[in-house]
N, C-alpha and C. Protein backbone atom coordinates (compact mmCIF):
# COMPACT_ATOMS: atom_id res chain seq x y z
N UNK A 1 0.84 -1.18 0.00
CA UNK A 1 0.00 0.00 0.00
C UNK A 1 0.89 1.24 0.00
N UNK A 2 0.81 2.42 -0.87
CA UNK A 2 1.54 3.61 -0.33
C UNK A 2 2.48 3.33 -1.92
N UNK A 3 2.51 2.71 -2.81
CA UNK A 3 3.76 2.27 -3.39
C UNK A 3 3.26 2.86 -4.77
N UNK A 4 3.74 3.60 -5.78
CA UNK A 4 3.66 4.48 -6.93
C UNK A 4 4.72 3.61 -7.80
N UNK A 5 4.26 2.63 -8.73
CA UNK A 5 5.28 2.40 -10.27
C UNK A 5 4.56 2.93 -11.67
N UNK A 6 5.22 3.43 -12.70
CA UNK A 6 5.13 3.95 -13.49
C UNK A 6 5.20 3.48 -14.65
N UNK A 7 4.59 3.22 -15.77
CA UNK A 7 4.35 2.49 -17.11
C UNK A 7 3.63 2.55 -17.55
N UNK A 8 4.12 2.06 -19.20
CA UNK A 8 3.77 2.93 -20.41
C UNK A 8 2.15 1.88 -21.03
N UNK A 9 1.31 2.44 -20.72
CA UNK A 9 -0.26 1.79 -21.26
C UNK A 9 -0.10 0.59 -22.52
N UNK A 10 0.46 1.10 -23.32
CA UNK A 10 0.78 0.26 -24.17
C UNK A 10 1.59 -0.88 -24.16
N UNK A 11 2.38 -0.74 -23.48
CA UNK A 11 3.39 -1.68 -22.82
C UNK A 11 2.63 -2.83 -22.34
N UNK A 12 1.93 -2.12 -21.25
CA UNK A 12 1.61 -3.64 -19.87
C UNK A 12 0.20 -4.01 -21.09
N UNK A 13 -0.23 -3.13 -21.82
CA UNK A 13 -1.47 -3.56 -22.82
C UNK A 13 -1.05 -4.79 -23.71
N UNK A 14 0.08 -4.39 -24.13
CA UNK A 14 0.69 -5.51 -24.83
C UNK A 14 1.15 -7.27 -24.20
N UNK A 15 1.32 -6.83 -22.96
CA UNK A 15 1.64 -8.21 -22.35
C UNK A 15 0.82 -8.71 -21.36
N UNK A 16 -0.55 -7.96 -21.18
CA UNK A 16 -1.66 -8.27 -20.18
C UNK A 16 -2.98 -8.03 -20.57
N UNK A 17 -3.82 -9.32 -20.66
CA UNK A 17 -4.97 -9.27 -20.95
C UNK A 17 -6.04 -7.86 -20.11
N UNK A 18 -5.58 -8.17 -18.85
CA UNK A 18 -5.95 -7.55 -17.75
C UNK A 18 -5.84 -6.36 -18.04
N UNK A 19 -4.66 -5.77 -18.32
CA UNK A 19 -4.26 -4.52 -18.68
C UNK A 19 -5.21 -3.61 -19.58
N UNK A 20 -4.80 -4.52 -20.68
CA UNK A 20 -5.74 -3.85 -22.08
C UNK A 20 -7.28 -3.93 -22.00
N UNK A 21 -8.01 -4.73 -20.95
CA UNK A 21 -9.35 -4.08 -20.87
C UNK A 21 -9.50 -3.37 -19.75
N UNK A 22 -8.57 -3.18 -18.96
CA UNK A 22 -8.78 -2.06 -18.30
C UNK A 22 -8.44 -0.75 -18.97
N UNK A 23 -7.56 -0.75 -19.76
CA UNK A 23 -7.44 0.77 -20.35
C UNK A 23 -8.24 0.86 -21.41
N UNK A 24 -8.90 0.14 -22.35
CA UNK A 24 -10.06 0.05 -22.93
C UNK A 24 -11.30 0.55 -22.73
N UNK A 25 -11.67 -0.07 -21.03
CA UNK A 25 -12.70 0.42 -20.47
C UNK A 25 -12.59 2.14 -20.01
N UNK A 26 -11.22 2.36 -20.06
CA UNK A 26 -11.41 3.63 -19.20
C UNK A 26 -11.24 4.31 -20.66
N UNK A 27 -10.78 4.04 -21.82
CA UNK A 27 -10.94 4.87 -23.38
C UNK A 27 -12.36 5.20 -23.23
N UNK A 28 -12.91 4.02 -23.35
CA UNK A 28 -15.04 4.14 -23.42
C UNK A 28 -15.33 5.09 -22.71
N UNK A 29 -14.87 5.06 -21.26
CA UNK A 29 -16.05 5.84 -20.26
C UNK A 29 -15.32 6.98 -20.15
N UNK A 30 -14.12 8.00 -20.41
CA UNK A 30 -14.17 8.82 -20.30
C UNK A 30 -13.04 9.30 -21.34
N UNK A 31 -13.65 9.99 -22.58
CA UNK A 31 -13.07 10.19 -23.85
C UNK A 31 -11.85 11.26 -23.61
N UNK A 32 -12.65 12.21 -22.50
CA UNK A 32 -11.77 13.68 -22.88
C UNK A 32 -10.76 13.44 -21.77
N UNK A 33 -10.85 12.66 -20.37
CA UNK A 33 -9.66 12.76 -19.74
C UNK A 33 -9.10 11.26 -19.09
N UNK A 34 -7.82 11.09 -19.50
CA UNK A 34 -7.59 9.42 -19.28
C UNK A 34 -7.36 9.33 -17.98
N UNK A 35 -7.41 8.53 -16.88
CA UNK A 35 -7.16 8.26 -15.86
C UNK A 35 -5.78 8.24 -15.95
N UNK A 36 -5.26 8.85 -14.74
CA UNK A 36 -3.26 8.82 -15.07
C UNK A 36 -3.12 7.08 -13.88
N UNK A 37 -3.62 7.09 -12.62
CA UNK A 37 -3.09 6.35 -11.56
C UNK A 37 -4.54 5.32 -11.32
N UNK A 38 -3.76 4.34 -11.26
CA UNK A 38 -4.71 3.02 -10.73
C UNK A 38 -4.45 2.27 -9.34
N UNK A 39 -5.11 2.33 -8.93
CA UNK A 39 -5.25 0.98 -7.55
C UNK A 39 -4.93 -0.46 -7.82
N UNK A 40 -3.88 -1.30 -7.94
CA UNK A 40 -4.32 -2.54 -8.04
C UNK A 40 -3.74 -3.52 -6.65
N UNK A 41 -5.00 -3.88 -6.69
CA UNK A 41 -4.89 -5.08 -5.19
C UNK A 41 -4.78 -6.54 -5.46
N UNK A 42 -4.54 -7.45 -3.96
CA UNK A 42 -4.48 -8.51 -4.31
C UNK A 42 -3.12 -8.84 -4.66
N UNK A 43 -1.78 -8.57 -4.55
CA UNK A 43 -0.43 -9.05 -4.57
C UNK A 43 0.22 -7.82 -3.93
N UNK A 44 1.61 -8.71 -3.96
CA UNK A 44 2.63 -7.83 -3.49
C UNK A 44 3.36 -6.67 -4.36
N UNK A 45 3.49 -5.34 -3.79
CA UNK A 45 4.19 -4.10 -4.63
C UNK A 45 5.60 -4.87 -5.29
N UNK A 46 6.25 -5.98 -4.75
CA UNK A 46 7.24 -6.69 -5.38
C UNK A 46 7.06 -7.25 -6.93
N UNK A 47 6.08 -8.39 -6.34
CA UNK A 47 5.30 -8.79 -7.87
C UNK A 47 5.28 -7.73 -9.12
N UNK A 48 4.22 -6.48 -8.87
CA UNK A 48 4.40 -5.83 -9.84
C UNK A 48 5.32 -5.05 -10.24
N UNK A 49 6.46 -4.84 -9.42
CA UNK A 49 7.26 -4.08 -9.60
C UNK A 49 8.17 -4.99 -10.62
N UNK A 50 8.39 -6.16 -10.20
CA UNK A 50 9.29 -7.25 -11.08
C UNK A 50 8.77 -7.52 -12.52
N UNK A 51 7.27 -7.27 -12.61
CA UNK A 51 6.20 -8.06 -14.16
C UNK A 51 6.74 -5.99 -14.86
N UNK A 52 6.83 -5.47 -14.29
CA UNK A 52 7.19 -4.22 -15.14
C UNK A 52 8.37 -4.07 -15.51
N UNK A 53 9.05 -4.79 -14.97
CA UNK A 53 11.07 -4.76 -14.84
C UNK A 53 10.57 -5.98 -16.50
N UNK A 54 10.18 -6.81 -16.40
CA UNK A 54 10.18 -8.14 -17.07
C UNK A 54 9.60 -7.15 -18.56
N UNK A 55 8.57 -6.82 -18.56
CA UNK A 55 7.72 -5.96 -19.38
C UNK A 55 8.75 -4.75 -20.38
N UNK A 56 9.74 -4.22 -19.46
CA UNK A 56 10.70 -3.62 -20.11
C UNK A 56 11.94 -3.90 -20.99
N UNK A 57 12.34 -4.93 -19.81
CA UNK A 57 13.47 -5.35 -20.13
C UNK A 57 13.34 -6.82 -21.12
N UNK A 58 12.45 -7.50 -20.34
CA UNK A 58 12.34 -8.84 -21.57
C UNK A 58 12.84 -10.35 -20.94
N UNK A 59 13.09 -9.86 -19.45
CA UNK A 59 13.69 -10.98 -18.90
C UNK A 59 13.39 -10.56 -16.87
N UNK A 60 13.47 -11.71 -16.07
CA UNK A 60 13.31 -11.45 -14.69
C UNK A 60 13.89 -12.64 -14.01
N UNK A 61 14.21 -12.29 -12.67
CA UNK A 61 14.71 -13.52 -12.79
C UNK A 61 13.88 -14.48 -11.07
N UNK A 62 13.70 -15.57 -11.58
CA UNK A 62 12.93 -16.53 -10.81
C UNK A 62 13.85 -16.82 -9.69
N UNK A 63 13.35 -16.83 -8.41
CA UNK A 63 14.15 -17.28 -7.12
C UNK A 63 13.13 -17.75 -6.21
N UNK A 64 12.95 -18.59 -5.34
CA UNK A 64 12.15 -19.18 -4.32
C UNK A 64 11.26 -18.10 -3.36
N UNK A 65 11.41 -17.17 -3.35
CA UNK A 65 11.12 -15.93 -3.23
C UNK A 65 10.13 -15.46 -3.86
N UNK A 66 10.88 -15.07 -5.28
CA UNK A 66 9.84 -14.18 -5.91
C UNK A 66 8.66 -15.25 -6.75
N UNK A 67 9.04 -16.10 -6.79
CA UNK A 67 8.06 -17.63 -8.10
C UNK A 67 6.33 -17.45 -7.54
N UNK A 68 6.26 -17.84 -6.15
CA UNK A 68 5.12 -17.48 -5.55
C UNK A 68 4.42 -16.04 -5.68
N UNK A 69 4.92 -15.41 -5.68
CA UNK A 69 4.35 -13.40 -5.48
C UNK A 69 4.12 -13.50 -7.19
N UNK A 70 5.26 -13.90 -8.40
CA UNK A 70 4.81 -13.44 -9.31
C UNK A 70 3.52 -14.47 -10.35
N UNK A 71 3.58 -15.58 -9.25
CA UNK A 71 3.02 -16.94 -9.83
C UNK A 71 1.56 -15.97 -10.02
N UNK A 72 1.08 -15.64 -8.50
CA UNK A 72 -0.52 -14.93 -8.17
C UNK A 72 -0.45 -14.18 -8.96
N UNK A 73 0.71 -13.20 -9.20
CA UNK A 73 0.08 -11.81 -9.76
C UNK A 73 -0.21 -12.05 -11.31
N UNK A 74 0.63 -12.92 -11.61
CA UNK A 74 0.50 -13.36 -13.25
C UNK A 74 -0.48 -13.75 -13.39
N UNK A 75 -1.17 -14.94 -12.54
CA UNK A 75 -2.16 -15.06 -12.99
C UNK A 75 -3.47 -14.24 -12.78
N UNK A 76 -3.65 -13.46 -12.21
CA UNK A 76 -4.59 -12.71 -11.97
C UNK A 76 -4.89 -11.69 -13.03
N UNK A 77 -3.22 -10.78 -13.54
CA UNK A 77 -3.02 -9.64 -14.57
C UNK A 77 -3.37 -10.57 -15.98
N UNK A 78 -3.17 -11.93 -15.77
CA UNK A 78 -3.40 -12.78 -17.28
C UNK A 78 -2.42 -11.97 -18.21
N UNK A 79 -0.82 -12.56 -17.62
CA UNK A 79 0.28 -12.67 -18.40
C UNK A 79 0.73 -13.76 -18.46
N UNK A 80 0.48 -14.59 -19.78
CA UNK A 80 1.03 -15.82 -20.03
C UNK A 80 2.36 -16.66 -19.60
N UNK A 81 3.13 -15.29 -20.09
CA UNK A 81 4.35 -15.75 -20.49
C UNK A 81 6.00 -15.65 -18.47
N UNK A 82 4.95 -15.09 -17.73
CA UNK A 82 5.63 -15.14 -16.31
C UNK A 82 5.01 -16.05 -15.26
N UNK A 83 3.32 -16.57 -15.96
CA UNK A 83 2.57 -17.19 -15.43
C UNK A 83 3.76 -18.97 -15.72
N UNK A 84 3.64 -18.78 -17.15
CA UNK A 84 4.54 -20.26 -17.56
C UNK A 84 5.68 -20.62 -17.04
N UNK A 85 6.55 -19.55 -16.75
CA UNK A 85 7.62 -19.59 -16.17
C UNK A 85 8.09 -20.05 -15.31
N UNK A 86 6.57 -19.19 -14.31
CA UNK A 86 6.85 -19.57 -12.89
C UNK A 86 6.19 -21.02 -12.56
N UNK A 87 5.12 -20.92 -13.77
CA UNK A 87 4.77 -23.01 -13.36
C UNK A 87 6.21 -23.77 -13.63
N UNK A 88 6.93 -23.74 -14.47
CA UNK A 88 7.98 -24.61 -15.37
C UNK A 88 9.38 -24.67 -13.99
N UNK A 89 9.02 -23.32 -13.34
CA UNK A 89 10.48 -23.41 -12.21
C UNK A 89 9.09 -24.22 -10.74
N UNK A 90 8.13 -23.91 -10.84
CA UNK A 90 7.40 -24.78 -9.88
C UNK A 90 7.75 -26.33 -9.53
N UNK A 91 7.97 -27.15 -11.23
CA UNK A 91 7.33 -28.27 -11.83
C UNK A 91 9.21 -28.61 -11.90
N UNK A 92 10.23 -27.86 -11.40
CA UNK A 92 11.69 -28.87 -11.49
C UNK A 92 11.95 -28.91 -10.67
């Protein structure tokens, strides 16, 4: 709670189902002014801070630690590709 990260709409649109109908929905309902800041609950400020590091950069890296925090948040944001990951380091 209290925690401010910053990224580009198109970006997390591109790698999150979740994402892109939320900024979708907020195109529809309010044409003339976009919402700048969102609330999102339900994981740790870690999680998302790491799926935006991943989102930028193209890579993150899995540790016993973070597999769990980004396992939830992936699946919740419906990002495939950190969701798989973290099953595949689950599953060795």
């Amino acid at each position: 709670e209290g925690h401010e990260l910053f990224a580009h709409r198109a970006l997390l649109s591109c790698h999150s189902n979740y994402f892109l109908e939320l900024f979708l929905h907020d195109e529809n309902e309010t044409l003339t002014k976009k919402q700048m800041y969102y609330q999102i609950d339900g994981f740790e400020h870690l999680a998302l801070k790491l799926i935006i590091q991943f989102i930028y950069r193209g890579s993150f890296l899995l540790t016993l630690e973070t597999v769990p925090k980004l396992y939830l948040a992936a699946f919740q944001l419906r990002i495939e590709t950190i969701f798989k990951a973290c099953s595949n380091y689950l599953c060795e």
